[in-house]
N, C-alpha and C. Protein backbone atom coordinates (compact mmCIF):
# COMPACT_ATOMS: atom_id res chain seq x y z
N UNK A 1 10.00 2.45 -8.46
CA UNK A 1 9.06 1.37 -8.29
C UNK A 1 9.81 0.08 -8.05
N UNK A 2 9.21 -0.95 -7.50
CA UNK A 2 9.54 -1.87 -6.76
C UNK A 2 9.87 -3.14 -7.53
N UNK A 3 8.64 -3.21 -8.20
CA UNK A 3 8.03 -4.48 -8.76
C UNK A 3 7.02 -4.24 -9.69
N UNK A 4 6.83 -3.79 -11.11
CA UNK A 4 5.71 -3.51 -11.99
C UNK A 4 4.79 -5.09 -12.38
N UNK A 5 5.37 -6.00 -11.99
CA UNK A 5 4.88 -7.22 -12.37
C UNK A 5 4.58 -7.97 -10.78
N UNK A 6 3.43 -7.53 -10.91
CA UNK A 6 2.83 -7.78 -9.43
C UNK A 6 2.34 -9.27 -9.53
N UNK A 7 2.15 -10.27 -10.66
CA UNK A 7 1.94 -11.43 -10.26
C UNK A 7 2.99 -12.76 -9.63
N UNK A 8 3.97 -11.72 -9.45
CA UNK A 8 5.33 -12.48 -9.29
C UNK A 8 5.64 -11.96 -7.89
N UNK A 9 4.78 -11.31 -7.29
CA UNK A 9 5.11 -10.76 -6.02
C UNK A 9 3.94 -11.42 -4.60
N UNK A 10 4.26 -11.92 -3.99
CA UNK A 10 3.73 -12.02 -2.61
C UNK A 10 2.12 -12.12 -2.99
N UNK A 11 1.40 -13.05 -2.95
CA UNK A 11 -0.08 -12.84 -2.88
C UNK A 11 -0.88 -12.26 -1.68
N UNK A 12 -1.85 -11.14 -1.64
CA UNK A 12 -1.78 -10.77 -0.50
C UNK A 12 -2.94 -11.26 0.39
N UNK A 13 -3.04 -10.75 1.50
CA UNK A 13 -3.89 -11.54 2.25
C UNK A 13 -5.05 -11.08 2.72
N UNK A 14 -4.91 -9.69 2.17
CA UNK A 14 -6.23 -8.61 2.26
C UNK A 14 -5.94 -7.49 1.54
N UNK A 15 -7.30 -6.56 1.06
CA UNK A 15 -7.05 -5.74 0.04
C UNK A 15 -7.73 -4.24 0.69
N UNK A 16 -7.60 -3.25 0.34
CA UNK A 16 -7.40 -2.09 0.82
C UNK A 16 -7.85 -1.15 -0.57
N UNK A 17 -9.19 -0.45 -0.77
CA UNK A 17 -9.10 0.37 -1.86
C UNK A 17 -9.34 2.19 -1.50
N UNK A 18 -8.06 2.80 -1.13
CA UNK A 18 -8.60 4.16 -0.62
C UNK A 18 -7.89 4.96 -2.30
N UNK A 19 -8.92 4.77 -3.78
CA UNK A 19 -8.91 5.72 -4.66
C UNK A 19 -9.59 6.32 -4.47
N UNK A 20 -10.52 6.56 -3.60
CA UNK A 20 -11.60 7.92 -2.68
C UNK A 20 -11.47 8.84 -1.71
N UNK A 21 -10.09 8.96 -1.23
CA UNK A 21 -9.27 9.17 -0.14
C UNK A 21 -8.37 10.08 -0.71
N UNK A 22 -8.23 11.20 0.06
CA UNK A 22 -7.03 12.17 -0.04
C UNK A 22 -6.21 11.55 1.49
N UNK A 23 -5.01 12.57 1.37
CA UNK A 23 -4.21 12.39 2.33
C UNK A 23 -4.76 13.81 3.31
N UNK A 24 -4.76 13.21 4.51
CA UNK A 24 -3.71 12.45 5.55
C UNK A 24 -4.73 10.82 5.40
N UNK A 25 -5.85 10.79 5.11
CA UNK A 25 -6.81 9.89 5.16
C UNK A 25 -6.58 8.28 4.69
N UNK A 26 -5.77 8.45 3.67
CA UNK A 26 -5.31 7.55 3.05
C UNK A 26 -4.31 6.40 3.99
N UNK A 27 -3.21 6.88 4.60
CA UNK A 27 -2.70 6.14 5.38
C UNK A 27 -3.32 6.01 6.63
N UNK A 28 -4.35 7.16 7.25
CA UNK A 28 -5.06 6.67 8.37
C UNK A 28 -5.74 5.25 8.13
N UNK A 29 -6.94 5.19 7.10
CA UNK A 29 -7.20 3.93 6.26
C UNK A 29 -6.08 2.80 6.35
N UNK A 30 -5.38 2.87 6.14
CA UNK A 30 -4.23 1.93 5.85
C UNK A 30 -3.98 1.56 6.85
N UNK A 31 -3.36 2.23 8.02
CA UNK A 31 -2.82 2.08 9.02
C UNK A 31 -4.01 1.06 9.96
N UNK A 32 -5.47 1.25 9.80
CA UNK A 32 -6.40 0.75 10.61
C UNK A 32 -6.52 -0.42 10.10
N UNK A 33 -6.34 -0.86 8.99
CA UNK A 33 -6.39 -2.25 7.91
C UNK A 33 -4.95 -2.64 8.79
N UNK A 34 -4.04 -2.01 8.58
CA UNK A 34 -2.85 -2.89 8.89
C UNK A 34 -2.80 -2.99 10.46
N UNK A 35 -3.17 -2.75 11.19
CA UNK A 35 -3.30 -2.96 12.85
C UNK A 35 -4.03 -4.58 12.78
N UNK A 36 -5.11 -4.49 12.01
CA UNK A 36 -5.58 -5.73 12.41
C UNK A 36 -5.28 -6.74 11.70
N UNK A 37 -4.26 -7.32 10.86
CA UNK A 37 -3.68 -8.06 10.29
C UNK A 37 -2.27 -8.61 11.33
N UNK A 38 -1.98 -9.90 11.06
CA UNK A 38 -0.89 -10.31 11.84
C UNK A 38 0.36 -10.21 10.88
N UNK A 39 1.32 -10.34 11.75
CA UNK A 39 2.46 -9.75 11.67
C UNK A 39 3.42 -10.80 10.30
N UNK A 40 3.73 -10.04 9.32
CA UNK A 40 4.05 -10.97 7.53
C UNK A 40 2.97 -10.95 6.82
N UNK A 41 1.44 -10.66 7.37
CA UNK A 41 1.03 -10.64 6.42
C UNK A 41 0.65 -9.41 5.52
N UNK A 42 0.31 -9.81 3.99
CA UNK A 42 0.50 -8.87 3.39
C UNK A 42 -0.94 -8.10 2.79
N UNK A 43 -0.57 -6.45 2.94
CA UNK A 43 -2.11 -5.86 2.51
C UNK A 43 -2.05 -5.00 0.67
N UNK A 44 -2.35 -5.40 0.28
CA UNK A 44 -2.44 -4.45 -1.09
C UNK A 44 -3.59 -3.51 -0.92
N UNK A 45 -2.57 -2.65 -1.21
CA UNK A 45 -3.70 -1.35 -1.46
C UNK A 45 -3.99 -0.50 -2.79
N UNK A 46 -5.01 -0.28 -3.01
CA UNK A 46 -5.08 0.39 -4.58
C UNK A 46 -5.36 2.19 -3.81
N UNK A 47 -4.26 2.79 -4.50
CA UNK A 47 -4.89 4.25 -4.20
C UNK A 47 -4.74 5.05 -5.42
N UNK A 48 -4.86 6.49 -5.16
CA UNK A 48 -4.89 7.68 -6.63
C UNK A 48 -4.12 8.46 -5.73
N UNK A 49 -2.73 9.24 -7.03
CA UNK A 49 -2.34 10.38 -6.92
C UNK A 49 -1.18 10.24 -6.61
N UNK A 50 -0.40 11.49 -6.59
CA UNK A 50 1.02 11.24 -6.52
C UNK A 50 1.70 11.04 -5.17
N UNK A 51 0.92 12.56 -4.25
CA UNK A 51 0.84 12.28 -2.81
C UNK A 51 0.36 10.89 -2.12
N UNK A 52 -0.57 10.00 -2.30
CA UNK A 52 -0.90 9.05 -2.04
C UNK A 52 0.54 8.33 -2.06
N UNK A 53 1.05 8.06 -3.24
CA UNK A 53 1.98 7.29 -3.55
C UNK A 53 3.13 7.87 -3.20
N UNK A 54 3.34 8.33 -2.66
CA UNK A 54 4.80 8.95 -2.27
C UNK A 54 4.49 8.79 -0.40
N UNK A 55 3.48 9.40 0.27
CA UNK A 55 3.10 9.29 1.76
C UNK A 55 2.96 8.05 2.31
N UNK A 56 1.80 7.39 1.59
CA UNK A 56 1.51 5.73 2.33
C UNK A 56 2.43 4.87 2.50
N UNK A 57 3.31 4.75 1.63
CA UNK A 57 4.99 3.80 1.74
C UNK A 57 5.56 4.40 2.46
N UNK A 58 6.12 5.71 2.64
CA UNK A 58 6.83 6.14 3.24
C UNK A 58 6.48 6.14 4.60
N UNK A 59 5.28 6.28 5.02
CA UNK A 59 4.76 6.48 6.48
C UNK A 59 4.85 4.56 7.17
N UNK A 60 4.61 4.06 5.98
CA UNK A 60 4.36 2.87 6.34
C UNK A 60 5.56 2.24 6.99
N UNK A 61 7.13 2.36 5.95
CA UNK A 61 8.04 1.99 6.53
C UNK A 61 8.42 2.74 7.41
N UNK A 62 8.15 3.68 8.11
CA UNK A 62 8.46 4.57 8.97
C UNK A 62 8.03 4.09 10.09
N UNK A 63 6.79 2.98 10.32
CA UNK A 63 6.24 2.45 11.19
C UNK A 63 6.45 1.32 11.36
N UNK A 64 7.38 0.62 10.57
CA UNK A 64 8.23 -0.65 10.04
C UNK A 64 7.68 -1.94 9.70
N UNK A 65 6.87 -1.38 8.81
CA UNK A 65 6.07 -2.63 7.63
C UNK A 65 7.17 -2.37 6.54
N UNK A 66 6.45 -3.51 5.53
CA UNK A 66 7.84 -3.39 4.50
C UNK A 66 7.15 -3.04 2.83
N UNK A 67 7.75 -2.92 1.99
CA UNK A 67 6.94 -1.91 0.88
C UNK A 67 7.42 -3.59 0.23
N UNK A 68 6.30 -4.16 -0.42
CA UNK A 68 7.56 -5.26 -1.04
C UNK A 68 6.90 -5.28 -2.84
N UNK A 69 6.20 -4.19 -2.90
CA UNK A 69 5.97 -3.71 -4.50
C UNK A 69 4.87 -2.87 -4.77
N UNK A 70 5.38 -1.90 -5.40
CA UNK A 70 4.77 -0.49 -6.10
C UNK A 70 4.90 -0.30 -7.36
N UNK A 71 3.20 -0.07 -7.73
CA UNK A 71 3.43 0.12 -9.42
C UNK A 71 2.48 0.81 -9.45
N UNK A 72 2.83 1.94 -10.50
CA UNK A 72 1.99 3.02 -10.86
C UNK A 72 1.00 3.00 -11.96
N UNK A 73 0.06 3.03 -12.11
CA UNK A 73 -0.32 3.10 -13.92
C UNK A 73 -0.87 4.48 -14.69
N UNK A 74 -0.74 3.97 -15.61
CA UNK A 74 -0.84 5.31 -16.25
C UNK A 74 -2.04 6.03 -16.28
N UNK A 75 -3.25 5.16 -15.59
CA UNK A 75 -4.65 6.62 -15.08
C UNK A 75 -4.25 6.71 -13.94
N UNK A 76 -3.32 6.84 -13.11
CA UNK A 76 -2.91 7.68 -11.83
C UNK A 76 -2.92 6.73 -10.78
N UNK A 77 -3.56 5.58 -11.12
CA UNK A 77 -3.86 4.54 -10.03
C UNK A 77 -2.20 3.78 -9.97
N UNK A 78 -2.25 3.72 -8.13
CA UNK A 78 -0.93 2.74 -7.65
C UNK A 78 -1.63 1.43 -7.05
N UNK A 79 -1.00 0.44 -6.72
CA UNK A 79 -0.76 -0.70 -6.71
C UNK A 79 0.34 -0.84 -5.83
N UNK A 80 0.60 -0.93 -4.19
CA UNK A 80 1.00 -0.93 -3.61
C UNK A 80 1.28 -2.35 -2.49
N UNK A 81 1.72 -2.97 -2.16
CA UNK A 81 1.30 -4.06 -1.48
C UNK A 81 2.37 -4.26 0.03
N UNK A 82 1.90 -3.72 0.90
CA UNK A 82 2.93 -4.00 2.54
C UNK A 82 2.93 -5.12 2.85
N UNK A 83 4.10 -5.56 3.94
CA UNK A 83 4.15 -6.61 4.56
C UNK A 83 3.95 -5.85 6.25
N UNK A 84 2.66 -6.46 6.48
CA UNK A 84 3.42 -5.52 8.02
C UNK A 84 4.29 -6.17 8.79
N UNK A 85 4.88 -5.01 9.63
CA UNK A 85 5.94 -5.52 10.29
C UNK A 85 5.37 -6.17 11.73
């Protein structure tokens, strides 16, 4: 994890809640939020599960947005927040 103290991190500029979402769905979601945002700004996303949290960052920087804090909690919910690229 990145950053567990997310008030010290980047405020974001739009919010994203796919805890209703399995994968592949989850970053499809994401990916359509982050297309229409300009380029630095930042999207937090709240999702569930482990796959969630291991796929959406990873796909994300793969597409070269930037992960700039991930935190997990302990009912399964992440806390994720991109910068897109």
């Amino acid at each position: 994890m990145l950053s567990p103290d997310l008030s010290q991190t980047n405020t974001p500029d739009d919010t994203l809640d796919i805890t209703g979402e399995t994968c592949p769905m989850t970053y499809v979601r994401t990916r359509l939020k982050l297309d229409r945002m300009a380029s630095g700004q930042i999207l937090e996303v709240r999702l569930r599960g482990a796959d969630a949290a291991q796929n959406v960052p990873r796909t994300a920087m793969a597409q070269g947005h930037m992960v700039v804090s991930q935190h997990r909690f302990d009912d399964g919910i992440t806390i994720l927040r991109l910068r897109r690229g």
